[in-house]
N, C-alpha and C. Protein backbone atom coordinates (compact mmCIF):
# COMPACT_ATOMS: atom_id res chain seq x y z
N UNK A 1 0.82 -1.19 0.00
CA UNK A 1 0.00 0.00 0.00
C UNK A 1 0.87 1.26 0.00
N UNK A 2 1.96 0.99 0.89
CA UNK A 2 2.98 2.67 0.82
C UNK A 2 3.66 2.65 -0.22
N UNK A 3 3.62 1.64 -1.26
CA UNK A 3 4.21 1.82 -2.66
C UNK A 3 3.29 2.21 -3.42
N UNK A 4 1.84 2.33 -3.37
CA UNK A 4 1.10 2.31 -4.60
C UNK A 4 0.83 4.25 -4.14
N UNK A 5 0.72 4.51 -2.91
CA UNK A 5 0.99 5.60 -2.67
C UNK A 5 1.67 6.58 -3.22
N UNK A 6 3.13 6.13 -2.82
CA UNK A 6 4.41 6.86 -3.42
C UNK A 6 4.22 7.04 -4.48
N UNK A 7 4.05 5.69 -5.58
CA UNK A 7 3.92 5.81 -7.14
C UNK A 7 2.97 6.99 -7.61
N UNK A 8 1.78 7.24 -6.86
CA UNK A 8 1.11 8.00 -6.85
C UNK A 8 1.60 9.48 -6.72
N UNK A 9 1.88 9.50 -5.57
CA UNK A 9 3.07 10.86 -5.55
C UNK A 9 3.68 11.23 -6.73
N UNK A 10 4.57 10.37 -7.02
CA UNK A 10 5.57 10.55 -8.42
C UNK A 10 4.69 11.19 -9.68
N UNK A 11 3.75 9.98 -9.55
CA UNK A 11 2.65 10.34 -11.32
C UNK A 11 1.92 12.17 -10.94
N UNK A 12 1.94 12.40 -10.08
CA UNK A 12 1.16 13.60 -9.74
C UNK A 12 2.23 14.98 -9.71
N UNK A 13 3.36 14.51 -9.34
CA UNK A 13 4.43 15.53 -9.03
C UNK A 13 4.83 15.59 -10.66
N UNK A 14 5.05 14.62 -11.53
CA UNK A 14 5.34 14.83 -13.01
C UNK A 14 3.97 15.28 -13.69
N UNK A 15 2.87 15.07 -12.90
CA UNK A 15 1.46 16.08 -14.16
C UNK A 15 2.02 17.97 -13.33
N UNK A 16 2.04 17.91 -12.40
CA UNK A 16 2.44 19.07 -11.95
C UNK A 16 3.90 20.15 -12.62
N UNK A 17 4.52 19.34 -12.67
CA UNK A 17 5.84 19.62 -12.99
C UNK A 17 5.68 20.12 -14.52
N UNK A 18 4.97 19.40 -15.04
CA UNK A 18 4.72 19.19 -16.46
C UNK A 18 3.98 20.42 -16.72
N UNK A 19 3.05 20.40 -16.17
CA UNK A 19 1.53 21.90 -16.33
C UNK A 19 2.49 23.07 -16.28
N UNK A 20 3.64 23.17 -15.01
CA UNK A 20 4.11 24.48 -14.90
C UNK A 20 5.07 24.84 -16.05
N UNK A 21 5.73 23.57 -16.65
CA UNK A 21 6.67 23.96 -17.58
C UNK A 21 5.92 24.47 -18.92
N UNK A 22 4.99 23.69 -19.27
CA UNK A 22 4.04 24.40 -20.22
C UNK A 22 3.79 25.56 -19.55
N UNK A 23 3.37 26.05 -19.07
CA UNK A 23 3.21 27.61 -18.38
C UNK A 23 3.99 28.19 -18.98
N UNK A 24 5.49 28.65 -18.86
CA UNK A 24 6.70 28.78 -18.66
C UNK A 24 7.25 28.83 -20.42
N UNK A 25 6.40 27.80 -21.10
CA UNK A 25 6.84 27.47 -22.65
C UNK A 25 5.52 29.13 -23.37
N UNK A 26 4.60 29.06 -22.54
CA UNK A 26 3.35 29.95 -23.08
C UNK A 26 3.77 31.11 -22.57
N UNK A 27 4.54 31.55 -21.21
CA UNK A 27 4.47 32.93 -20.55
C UNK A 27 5.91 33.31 -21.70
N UNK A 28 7.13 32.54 -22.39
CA UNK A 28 7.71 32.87 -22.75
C UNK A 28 7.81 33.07 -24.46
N UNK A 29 6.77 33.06 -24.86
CA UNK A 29 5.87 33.08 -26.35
C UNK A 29 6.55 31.57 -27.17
N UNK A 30 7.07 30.62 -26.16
CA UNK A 30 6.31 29.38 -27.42
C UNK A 30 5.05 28.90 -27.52
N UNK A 31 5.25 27.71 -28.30
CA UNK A 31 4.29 27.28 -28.74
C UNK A 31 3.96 26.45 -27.50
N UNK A 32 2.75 26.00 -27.04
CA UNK A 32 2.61 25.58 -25.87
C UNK A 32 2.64 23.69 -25.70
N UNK A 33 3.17 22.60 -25.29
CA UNK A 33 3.21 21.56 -25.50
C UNK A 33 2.00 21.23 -25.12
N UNK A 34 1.31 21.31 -24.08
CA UNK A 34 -0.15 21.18 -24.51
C UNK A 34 -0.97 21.88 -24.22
N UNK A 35 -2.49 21.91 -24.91
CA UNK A 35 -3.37 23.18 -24.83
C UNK A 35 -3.53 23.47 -24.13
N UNK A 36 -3.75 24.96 -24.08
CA UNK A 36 -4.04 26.12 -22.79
C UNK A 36 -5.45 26.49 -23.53
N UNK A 37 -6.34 26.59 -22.11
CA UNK A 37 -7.77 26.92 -21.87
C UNK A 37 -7.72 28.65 -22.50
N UNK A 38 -8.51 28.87 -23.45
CA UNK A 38 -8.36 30.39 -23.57
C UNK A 38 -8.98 31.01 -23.08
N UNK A 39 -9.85 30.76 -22.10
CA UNK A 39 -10.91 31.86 -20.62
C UNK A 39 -9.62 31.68 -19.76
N UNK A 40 -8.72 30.50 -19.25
CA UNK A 40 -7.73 30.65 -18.55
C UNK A 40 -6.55 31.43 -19.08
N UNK A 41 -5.99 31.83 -20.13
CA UNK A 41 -5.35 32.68 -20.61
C UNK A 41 -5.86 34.36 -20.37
N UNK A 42 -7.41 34.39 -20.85
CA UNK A 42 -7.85 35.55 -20.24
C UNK A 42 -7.50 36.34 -18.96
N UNK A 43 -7.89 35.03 -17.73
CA UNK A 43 -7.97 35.42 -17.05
C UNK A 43 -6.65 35.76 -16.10
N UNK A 44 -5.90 35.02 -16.90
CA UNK A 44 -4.16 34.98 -15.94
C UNK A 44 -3.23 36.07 -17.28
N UNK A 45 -3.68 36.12 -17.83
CA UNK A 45 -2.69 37.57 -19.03
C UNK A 45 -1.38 37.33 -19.06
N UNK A 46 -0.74 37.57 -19.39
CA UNK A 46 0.67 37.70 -19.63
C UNK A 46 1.49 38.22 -18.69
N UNK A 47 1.00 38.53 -17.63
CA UNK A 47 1.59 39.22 -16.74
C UNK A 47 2.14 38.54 -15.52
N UNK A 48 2.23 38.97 -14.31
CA UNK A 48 2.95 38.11 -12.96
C UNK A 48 2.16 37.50 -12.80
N UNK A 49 0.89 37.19 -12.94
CA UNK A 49 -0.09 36.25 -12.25
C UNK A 49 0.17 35.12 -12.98
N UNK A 50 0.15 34.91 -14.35
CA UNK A 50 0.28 33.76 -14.73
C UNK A 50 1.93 33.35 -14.40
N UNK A 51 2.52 34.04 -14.48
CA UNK A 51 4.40 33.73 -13.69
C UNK A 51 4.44 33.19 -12.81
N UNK A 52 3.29 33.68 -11.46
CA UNK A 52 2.95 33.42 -10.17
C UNK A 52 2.81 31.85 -10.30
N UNK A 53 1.41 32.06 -10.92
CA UNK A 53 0.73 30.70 -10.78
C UNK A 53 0.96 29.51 -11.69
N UNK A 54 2.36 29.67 -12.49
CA UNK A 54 2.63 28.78 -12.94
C UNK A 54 4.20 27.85 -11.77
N UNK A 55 4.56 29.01 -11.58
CA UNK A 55 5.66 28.70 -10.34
C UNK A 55 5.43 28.18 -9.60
N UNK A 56 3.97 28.45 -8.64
CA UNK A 56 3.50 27.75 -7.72
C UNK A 56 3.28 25.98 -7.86
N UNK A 57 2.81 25.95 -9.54
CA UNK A 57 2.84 24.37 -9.72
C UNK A 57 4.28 23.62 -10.22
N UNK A 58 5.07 24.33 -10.69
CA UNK A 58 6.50 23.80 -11.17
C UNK A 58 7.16 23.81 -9.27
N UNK A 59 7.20 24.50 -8.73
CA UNK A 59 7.76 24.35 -7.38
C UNK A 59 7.07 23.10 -6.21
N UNK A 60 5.43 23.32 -6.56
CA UNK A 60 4.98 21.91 -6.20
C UNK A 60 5.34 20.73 -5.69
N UNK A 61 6.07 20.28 -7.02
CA UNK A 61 6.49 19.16 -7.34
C UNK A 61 7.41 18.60 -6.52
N UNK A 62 8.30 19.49 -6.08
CA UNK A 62 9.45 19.23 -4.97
C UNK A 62 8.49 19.39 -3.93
N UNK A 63 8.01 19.27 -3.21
CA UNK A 63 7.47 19.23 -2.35
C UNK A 63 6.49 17.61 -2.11
């Protein structure tokens, strides 16, 4: 059971890890590896918030 856990951990810390780096590929004008919501683009702009809140999930991960 504390392995299927952990594994769990891992698969969740790499969707995390993953979301922020796409962030990071979009806040820095590439092309995005996978789609971004465009009401969520609205609402997070180009600015520190989406910087913010993409950091918050790339830093996540270590945790």
């Amino acid at each position: 059971m504390k392995i299927m856990i952990r594994m769990i951990e891992i698969l969740l810390g790499f969707i995390f890890l993953g979301a922020g780096l796409n962030g990071y590929a979009v806040l820095f004008g590439f092309e995005p590896i996978a789609p971004t919501s465009p009401a969520a683009m609205e609402f997070l702009g180009d600015g520190y918030l989406l910087a913010m809140e993409k950091a918050s999930k790339s830093l996540q991960e270590s945790y």
